[in-house]
C-alpha atoms as a PDB file:
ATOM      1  CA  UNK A   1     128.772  42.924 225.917  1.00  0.00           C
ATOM      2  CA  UNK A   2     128.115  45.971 227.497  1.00  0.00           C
ATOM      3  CA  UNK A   3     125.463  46.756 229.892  1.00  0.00           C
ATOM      4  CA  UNK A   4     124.515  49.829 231.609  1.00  0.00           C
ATOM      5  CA  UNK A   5     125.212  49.415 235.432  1.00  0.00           C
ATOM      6  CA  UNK A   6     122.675  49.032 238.601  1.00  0.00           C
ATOM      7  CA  UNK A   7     123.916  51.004 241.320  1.00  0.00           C
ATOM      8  CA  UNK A   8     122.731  51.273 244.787  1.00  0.00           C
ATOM      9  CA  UNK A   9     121.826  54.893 245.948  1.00  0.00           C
ATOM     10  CA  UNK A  10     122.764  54.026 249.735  1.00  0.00           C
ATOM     11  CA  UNK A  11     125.936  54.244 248.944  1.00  0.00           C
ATOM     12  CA  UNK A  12     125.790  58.073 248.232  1.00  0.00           C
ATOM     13  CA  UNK A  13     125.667  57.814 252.402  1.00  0.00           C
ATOM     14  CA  UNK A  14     128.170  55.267 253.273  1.00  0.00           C
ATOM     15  CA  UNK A  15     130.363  55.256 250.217  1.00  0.00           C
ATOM     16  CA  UNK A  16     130.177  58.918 248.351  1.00  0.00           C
ATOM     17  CA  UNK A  17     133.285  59.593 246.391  1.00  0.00           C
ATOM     18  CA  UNK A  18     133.304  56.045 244.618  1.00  0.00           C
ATOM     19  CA  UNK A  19     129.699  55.909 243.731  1.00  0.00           C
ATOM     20  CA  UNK A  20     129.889  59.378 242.478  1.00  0.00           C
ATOM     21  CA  UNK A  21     132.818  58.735 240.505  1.00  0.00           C
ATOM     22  CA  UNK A  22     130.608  55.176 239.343  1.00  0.00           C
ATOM     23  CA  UNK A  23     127.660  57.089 238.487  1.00  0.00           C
ATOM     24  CA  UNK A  24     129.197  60.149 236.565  1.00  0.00           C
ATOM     25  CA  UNK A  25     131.202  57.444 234.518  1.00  0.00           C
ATOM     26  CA  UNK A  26     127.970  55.193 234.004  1.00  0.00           C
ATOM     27  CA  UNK A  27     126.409  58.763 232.821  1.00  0.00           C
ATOM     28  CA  UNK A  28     129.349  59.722 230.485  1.00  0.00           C
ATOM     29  CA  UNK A  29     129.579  56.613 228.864  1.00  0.00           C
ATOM     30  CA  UNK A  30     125.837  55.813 228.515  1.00  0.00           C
ATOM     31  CA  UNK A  31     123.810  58.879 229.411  1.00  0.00           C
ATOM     32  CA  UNK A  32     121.597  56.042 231.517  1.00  0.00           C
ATOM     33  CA  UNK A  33     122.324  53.911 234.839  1.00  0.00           C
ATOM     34  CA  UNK A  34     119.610  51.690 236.647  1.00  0.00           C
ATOM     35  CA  UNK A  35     119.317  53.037 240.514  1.00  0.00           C
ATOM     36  CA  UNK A  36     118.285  50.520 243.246  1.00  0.00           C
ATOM     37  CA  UNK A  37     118.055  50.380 247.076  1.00  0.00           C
ATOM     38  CA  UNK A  38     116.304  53.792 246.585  1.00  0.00           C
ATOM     39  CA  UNK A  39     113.494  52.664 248.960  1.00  0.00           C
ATOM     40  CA  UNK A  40     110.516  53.571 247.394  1.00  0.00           C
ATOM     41  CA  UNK A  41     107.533  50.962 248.825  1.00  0.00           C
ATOM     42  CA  UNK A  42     106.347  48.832 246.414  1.00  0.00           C
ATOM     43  CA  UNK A  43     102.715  49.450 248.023  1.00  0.00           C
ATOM     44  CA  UNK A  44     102.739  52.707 246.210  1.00  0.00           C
ATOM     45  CA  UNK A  45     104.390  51.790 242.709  1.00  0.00           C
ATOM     46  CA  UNK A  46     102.053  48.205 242.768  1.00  0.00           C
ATOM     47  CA  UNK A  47      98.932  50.665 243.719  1.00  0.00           C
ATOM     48  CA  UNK A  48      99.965  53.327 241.455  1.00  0.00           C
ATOM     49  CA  UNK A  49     100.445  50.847 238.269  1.00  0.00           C
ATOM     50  CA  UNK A  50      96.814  49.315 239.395  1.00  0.00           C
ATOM     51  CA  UNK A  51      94.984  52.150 239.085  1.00  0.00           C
ATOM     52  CA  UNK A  52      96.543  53.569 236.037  1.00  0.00           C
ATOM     53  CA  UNK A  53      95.767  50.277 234.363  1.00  0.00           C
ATOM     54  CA  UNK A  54      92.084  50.272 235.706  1.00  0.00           C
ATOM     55  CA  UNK A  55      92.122  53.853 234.452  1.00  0.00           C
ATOM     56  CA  UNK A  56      93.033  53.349 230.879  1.00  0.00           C
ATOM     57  CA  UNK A  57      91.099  50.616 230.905  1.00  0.00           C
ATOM     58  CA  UNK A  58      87.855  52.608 230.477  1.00  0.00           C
ATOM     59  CA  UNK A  59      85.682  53.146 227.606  1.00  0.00           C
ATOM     60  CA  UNK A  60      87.673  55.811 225.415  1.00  0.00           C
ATOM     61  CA  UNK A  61      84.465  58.285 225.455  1.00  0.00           C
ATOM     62  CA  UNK A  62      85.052  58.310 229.459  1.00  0.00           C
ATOM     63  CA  UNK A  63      88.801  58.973 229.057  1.00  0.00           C
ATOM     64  CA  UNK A  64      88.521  61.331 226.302  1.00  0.00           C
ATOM     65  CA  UNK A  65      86.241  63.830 229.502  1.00  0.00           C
ATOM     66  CA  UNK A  66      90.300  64.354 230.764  1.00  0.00           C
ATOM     67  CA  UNK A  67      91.579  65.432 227.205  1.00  0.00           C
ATOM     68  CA  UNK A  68      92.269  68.705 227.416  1.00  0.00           C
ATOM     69  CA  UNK A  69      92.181  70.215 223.404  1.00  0.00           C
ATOM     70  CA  UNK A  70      95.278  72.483 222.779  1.00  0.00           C
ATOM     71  CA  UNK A  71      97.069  72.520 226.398  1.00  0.00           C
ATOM     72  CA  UNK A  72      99.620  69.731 224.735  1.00  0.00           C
ATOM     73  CA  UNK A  73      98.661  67.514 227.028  1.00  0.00           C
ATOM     74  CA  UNK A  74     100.007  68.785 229.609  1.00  0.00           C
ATOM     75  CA  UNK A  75      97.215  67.497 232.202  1.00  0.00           C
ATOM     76  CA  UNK A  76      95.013  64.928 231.928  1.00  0.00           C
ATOM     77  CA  UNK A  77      94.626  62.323 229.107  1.00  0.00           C
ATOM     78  CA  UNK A  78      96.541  62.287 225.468  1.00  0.00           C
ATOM     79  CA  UNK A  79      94.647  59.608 223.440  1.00  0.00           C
ATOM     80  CA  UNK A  80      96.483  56.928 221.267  1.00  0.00           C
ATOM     81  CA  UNK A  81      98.686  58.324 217.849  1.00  0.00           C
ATOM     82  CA  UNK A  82      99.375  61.896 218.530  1.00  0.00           C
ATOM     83  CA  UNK A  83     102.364  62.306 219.947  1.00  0.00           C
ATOM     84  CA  UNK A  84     105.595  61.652 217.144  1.00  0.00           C
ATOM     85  CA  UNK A  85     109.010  61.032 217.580  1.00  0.00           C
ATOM     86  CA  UNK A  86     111.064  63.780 216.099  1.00  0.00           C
ATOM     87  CA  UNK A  87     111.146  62.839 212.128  1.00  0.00           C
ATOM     88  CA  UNK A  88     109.192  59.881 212.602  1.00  0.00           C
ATOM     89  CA  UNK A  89     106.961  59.139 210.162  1.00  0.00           C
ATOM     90  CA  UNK A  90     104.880  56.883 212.576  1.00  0.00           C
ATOM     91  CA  UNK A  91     102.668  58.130 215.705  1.00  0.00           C
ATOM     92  CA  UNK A  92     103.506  56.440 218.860  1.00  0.00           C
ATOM     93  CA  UNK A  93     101.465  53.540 219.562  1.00  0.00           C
ATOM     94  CA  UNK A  94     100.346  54.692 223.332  1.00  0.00           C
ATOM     95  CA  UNK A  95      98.069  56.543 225.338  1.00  0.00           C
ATOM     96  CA  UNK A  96      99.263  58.150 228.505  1.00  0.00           C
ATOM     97  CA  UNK A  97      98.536  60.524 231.049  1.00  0.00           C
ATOM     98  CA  UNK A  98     100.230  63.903 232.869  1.00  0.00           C
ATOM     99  CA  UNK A  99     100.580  64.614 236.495  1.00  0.00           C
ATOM    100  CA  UNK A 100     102.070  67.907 237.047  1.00  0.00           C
ATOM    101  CA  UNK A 101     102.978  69.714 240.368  1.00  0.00           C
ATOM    102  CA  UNK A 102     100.935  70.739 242.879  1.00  0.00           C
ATOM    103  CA  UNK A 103     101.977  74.623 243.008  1.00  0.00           C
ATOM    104  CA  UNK A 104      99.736  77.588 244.910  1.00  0.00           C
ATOM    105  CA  UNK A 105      97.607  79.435 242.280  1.00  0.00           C
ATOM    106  CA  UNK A 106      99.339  82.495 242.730  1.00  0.00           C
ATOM    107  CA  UNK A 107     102.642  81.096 241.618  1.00  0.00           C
ATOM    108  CA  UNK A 108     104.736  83.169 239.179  1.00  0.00           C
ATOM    109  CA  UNK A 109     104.436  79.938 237.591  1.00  0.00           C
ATOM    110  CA  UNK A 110     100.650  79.409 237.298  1.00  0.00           C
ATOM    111  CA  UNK A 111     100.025  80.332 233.810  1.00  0.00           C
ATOM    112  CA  UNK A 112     102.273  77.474 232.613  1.00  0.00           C
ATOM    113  CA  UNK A 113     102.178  75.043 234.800  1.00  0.00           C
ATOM    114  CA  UNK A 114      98.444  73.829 235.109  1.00  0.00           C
ATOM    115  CA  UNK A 115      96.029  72.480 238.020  1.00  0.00           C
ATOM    116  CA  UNK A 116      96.157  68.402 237.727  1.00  0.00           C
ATOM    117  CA  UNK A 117      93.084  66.684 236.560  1.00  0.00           C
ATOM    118  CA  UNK A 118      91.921  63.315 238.489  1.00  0.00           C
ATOM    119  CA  UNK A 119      90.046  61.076 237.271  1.00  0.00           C
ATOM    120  CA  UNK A 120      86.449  60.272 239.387  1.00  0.00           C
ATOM    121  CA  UNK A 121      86.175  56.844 237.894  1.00  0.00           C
ATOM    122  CA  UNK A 122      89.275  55.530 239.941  1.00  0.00           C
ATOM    123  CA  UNK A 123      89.324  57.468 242.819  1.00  0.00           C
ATOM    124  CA  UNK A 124      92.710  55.738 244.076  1.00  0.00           C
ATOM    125  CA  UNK A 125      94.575  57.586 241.087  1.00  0.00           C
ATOM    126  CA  UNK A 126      95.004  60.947 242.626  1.00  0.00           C
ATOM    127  CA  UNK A 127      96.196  59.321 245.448  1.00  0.00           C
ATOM    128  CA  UNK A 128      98.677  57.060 244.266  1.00  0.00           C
ATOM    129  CA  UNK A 129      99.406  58.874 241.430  1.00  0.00           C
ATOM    130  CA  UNK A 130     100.281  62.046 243.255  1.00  0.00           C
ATOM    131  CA  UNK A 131     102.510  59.983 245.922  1.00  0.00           C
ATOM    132  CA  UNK A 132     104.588  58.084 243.105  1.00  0.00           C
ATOM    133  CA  UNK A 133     105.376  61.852 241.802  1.00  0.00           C
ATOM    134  CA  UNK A 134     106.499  63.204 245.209  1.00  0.00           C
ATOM    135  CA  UNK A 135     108.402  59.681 245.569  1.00  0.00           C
ATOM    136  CA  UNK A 136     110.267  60.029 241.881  1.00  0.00           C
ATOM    137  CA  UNK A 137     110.448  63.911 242.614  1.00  0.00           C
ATOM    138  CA  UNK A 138     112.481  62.942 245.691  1.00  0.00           C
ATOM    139  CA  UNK A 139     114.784  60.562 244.766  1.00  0.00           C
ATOM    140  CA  UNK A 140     115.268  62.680 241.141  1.00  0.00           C
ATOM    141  CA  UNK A 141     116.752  65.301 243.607  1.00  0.00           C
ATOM    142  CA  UNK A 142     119.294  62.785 245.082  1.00  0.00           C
ATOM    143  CA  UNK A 143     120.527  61.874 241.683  1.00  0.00           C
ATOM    144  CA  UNK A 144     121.267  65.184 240.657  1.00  0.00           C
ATOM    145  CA  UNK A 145     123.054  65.633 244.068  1.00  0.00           C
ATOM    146  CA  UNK A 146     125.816  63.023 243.271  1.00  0.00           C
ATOM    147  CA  UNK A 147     125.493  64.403 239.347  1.00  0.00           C
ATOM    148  CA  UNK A 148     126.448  68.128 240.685  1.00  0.00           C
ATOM    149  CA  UNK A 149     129.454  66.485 243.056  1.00  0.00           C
ATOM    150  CA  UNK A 150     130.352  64.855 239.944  1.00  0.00           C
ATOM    151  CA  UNK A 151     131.095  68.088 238.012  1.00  0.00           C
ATOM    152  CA  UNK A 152     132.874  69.607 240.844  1.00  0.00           C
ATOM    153  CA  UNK A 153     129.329  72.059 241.454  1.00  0.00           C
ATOM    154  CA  UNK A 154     128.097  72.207 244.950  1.00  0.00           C
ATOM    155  CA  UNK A 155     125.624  68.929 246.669  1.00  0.00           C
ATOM    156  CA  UNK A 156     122.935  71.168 246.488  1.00  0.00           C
ATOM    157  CA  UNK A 157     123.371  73.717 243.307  1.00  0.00           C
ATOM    158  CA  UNK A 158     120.546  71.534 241.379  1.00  0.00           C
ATOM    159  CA  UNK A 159     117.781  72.273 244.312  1.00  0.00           C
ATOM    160  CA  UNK A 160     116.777  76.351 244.523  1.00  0.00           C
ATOM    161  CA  UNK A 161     116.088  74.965 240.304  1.00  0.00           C
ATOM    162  CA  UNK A 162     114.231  72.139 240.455  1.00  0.00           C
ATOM    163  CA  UNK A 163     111.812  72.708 243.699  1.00  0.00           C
ATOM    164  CA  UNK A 164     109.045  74.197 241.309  1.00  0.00           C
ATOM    165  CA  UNK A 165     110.193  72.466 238.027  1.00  0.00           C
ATOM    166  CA  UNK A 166     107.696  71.683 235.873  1.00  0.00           C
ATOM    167  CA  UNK A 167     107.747  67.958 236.288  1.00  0.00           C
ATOM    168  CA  UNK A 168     105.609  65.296 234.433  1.00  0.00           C
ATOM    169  CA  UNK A 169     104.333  61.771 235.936  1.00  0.00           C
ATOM    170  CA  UNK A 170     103.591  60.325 232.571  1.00  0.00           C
ATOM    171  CA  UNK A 171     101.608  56.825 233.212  1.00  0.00           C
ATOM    172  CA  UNK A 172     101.262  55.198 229.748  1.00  0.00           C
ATOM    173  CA  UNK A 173      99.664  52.574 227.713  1.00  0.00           C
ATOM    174  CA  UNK A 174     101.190  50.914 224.723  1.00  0.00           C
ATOM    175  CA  UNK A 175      98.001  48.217 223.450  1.00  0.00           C
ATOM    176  CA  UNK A 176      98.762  44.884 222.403  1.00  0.00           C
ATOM    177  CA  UNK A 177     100.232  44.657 218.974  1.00  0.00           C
ATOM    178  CA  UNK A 178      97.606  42.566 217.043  1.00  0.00           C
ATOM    179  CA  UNK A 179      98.559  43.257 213.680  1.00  0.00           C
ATOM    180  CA  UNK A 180     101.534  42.040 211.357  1.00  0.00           C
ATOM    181  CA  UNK A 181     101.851  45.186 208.982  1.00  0.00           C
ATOM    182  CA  UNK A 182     102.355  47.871 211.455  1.00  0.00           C
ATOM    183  CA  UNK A 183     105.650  49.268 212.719  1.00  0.00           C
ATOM    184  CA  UNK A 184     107.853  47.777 215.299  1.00  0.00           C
ATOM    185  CA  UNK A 185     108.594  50.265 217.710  1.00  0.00           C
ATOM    186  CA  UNK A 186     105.755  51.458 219.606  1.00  0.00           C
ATOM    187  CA  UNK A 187     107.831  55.051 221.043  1.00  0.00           C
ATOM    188  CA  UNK A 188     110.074  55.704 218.151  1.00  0.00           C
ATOM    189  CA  UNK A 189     113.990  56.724 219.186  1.00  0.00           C
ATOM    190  CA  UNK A 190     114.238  59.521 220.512  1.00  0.00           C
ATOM    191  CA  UNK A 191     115.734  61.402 223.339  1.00  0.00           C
ATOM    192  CA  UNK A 192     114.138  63.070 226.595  1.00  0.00           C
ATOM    193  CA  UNK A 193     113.376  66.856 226.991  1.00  0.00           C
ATOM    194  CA  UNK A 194     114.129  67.428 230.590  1.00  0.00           C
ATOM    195  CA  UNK A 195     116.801  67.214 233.186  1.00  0.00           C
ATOM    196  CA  UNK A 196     116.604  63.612 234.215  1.00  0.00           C
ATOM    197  CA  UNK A 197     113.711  60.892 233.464  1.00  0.00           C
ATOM    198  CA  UNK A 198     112.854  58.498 236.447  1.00  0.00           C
ATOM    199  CA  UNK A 199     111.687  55.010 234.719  1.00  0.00           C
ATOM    200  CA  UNK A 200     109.807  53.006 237.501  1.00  0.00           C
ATOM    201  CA  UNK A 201     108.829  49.362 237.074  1.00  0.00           C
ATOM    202  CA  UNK A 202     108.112  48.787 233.326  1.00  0.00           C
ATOM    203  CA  UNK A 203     105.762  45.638 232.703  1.00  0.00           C
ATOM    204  CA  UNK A 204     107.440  44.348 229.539  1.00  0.00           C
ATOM    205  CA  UNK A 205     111.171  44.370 227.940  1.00  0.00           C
ATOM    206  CA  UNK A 206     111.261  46.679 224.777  1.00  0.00           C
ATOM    207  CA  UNK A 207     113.162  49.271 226.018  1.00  0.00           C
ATOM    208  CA  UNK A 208     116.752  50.228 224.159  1.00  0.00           C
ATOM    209  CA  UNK A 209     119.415  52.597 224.287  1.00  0.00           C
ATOM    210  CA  UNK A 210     121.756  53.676 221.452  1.00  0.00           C
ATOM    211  CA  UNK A 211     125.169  52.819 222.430  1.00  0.00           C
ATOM    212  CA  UNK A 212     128.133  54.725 221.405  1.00  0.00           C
ATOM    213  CA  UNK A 213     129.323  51.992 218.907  1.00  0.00           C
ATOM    214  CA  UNK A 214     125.714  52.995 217.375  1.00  0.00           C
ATOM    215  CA  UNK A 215     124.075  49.267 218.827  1.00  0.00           C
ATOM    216  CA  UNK A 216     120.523  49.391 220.177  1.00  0.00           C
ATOM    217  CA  UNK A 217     121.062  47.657 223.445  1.00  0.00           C
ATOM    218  CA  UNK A 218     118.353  45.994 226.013  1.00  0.00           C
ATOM    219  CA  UNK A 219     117.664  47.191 229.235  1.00  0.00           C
ATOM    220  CA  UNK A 220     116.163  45.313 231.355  1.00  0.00           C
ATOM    221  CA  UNK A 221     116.177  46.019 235.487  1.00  0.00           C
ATOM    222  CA  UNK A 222     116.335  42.981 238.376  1.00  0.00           C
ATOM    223  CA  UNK A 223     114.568  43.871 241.426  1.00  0.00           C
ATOM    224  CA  UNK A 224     113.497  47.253 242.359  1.00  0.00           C
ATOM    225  CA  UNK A 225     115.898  49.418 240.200  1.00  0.00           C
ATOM    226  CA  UNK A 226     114.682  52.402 238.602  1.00  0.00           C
ATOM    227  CA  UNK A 227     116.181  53.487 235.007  1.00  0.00           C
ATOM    228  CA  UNK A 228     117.399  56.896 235.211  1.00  0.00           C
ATOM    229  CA  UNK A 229     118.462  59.047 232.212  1.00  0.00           C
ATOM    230  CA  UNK A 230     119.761  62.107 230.908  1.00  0.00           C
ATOM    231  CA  UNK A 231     117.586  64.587 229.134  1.00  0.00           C
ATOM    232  CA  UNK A 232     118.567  67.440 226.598  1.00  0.00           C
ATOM    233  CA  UNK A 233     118.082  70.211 229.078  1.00  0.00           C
ATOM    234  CA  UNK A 234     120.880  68.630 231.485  1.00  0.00           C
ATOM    235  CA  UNK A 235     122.757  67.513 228.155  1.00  0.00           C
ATOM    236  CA  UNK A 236     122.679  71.129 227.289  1.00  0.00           C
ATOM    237  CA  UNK A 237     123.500  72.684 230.719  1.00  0.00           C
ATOM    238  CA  UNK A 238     126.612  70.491 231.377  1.00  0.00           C
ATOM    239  CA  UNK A 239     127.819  70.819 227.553  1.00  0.00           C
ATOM    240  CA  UNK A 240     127.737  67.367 226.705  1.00  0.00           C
ATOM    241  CA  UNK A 241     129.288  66.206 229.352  1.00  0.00           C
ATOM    242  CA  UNK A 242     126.013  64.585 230.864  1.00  0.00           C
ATOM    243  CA  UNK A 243     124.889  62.751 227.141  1.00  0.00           C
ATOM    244  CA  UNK A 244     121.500  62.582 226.295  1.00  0.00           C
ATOM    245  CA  UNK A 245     121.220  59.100 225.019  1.00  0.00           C
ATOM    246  CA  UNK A 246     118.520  58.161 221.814  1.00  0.00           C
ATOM    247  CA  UNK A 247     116.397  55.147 222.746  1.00  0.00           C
ATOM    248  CA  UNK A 248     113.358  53.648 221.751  1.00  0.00           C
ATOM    249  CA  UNK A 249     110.659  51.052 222.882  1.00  0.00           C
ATOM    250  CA  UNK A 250     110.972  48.566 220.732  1.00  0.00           C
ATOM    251  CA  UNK A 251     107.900  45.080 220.916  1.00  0.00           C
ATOM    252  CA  UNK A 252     109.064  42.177 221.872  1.00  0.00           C
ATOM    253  CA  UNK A 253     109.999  39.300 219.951  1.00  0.00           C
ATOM    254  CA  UNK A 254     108.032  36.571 221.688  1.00  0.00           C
ATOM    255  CA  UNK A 255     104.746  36.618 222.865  1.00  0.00           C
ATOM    256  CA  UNK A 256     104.928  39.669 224.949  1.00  0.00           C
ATOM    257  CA  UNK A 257     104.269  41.176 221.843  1.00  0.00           C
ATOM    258  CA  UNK A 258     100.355  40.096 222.085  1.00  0.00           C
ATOM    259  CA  UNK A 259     100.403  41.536 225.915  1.00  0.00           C
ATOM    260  CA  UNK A 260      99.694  45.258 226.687  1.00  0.00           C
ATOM    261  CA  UNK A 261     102.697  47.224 228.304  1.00  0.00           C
ATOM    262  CA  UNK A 262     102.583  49.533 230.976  1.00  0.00           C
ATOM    263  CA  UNK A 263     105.165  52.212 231.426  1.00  0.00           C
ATOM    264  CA  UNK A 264     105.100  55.261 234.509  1.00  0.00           C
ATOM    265  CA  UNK A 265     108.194  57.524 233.328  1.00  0.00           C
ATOM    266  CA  UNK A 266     108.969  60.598 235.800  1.00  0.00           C
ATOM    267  CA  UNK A 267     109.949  63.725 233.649  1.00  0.00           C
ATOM    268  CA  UNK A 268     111.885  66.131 236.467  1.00  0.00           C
ATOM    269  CA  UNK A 269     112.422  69.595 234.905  1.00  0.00           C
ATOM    270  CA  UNK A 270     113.460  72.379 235.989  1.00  0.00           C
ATOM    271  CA  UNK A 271     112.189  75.474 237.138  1.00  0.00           C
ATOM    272  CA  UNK A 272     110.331  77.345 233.717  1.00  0.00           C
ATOM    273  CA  UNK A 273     112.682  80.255 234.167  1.00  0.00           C
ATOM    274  CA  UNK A 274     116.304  77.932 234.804  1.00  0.00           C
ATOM    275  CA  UNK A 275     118.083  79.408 231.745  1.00  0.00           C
ATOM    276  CA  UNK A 276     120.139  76.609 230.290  1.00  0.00           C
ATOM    277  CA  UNK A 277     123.488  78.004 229.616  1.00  0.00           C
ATOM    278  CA  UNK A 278     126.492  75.558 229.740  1.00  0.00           C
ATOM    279  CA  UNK A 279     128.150  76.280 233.344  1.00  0.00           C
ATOM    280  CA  UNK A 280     131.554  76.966 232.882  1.00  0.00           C
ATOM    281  CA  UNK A 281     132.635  73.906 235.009  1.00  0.00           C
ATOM    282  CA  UNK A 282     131.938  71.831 231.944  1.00  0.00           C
ATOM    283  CA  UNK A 283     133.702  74.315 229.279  1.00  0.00           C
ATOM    284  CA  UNK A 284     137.772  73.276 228.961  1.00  0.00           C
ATOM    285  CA  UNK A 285     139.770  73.367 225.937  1.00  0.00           C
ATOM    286  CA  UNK A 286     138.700  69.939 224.848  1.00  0.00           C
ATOM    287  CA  UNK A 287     135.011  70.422 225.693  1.00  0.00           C
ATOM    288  CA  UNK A 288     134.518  74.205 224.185  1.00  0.00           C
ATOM    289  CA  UNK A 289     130.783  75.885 225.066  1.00  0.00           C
ATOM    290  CA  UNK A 290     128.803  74.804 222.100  1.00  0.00           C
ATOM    291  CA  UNK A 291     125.916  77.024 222.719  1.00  0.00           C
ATOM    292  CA  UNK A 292     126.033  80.937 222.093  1.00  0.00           C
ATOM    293  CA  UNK A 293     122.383  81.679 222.234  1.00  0.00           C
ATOM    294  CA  UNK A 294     120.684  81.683 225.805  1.00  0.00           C
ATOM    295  CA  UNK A 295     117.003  79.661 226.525  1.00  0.00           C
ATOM    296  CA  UNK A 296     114.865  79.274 229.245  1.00  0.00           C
ATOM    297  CA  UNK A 297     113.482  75.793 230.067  1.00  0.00           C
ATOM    298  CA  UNK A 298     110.176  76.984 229.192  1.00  0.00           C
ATOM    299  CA  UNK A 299     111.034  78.324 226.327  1.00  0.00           C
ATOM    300  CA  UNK A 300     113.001  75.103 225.280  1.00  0.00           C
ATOM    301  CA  UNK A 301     109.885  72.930 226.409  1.00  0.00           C
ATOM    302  CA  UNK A 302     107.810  74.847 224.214  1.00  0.00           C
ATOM    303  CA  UNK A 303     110.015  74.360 220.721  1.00  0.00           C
ATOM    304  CA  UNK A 304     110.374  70.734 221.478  1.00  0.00           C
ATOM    305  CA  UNK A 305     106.868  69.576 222.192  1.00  0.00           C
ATOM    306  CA  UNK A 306     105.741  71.951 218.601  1.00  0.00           C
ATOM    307  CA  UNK A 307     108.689  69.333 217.067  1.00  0.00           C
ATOM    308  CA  UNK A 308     107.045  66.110 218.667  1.00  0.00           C
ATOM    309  CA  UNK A 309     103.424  67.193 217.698  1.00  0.00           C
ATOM    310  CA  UNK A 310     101.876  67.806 220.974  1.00  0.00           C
ATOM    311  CA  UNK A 311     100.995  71.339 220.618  1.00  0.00           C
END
């Protein structure tokens, strides 16, 4: 059986041109690769996952202070059953959280890209919470180094695009599934918005990818990999070369099913202004540009969380 591949980020440094040519081929075939040896302390992903569980933990009237009506949840707290996969007929069974970027106030950027919320009932949360972005936000960058060698575009071409993206921390809460008559699936299949999601230490198994052959297939990490995937905006800038891959979250079939699951997924996006045109190293006879009409990432971001029922 397949499986998607764990590879070791180190070697970008001591090995280049094979683990670039591992980790474009793990991203053609499966849109998805788990990344290890990426040294991000466990301190801060243990301390981080504490407090977010501590946080959501709270009486719902407390969390519900950090709801923000109307902003999409872009900061702050998104109670359970609101957001919806794309032509699900099912809310998501999960509560979550966004931490954005810390930008200056006078950012050309400012009016869509909010100030983060923190909440004073945990007071380790901005702190751990803001140091698990800047961790993800780092090591996001390194991927898309070795993704950019990969499509013959210069080391750095992703960086002067990304260094204000409007990037999502997104810790999240799916409850323990008590009752027999509800669905399955507590995030229905879908596919990711951004560039590239950074997946950091989920509690439970559940998560799936949609294979090729059109088989939902388990991924489950050893150690301290990170799952790292493609999102639509990258799918749509490289042409399809980089695919975005469907995938779900599935509950488990034993008794992890009766245990709450915690889940901190890094969304890295772009700049709001990136306009996501397919660059003509990924046009060729057998790959023709399938997108005539140009969109900014903002723009895109904005049509896709109206489809998904956040705003």
């Amino acid at each position: 059986m397949k499986n998607v591949p764990t590879l070791d980020i180190r070697r970008y440094d001591s090995d280049r041109d094979a683990f670039v040519a591992e980790l474009g081929a793990a991203y053609r075939e499966f849109g998805f690769c788990c990344i290890s040896g990426h040294g991000i302390a466990r301190e801060l992903i243990d301390g981080a996952y504490d407090a977010f569980q501590r946080f959501f933990a709270l009486p719902a009237e407390t969390k519900m202070k950090y709801h923000v009506p109307g902003s999409g949840g872009a900061r702050g707290y998104t109670p359970f059953k609101v957001e919806t996969a794309k032509d699900s007929k099912h809310p998501d069974l999960k509560e979550f959280w966004h931490v954005g970027r810390e930008i200056a106030r006078d950012s050309k950027f400012a009016d869509v890209m909010a100030p983060n919320l923190w909440p004073a009932e945990v007071p380790e949360f901005h702190r751990y919470g803001y140091g698990l972005f800047e961790a993800l936000d780092q090591l996001g960058t390194r991927v898309l180094r070795a993704l950019a060698l990969h499509i013959d575009l210069p080391e750095h071409y992703f960086e002067d695009k990304t260094d204000q993206g409007n990037s999502i921390l997104r810790p999240i809460h799916y409850p323990p599934i008590t009752d027999d008559n509800i669905p399955n699936v507590r995030a229905g299949a879908h596919e990711d918005i951004n560039f590239i999601t950074l997946l950091v230490g989920a509690s439970a198994e559940g998560l799936e990818v949609l294979t090729r052959e059109g088989e939902w297939l388990p991924i489950t990490t050893e150690g301290d990999a990170i799952v790292v995937n493609i999102g639509d905006m990258l799918q749509r800038l490289s042409n399809h070369v980089y695919p975005s891959t469907t995938h779900r979250v599935v509950n488990p079939h034993n008794a992890n099913a009766r245990k709450p699951r915690y889940s901190v997924p890094y969304f890295l996006h772009p700049n709001p202004d990136v306009v996501l045109d397919p660059l003509p190293q990924c046009v060729t006879p057998d790959n023709p540009k399938r997108y005539d009409t140009s969109i900014t990432s903002h723009e895109y971001l904005q049509q896709r969380l109206r489809e998904i029922k956040l705003i």
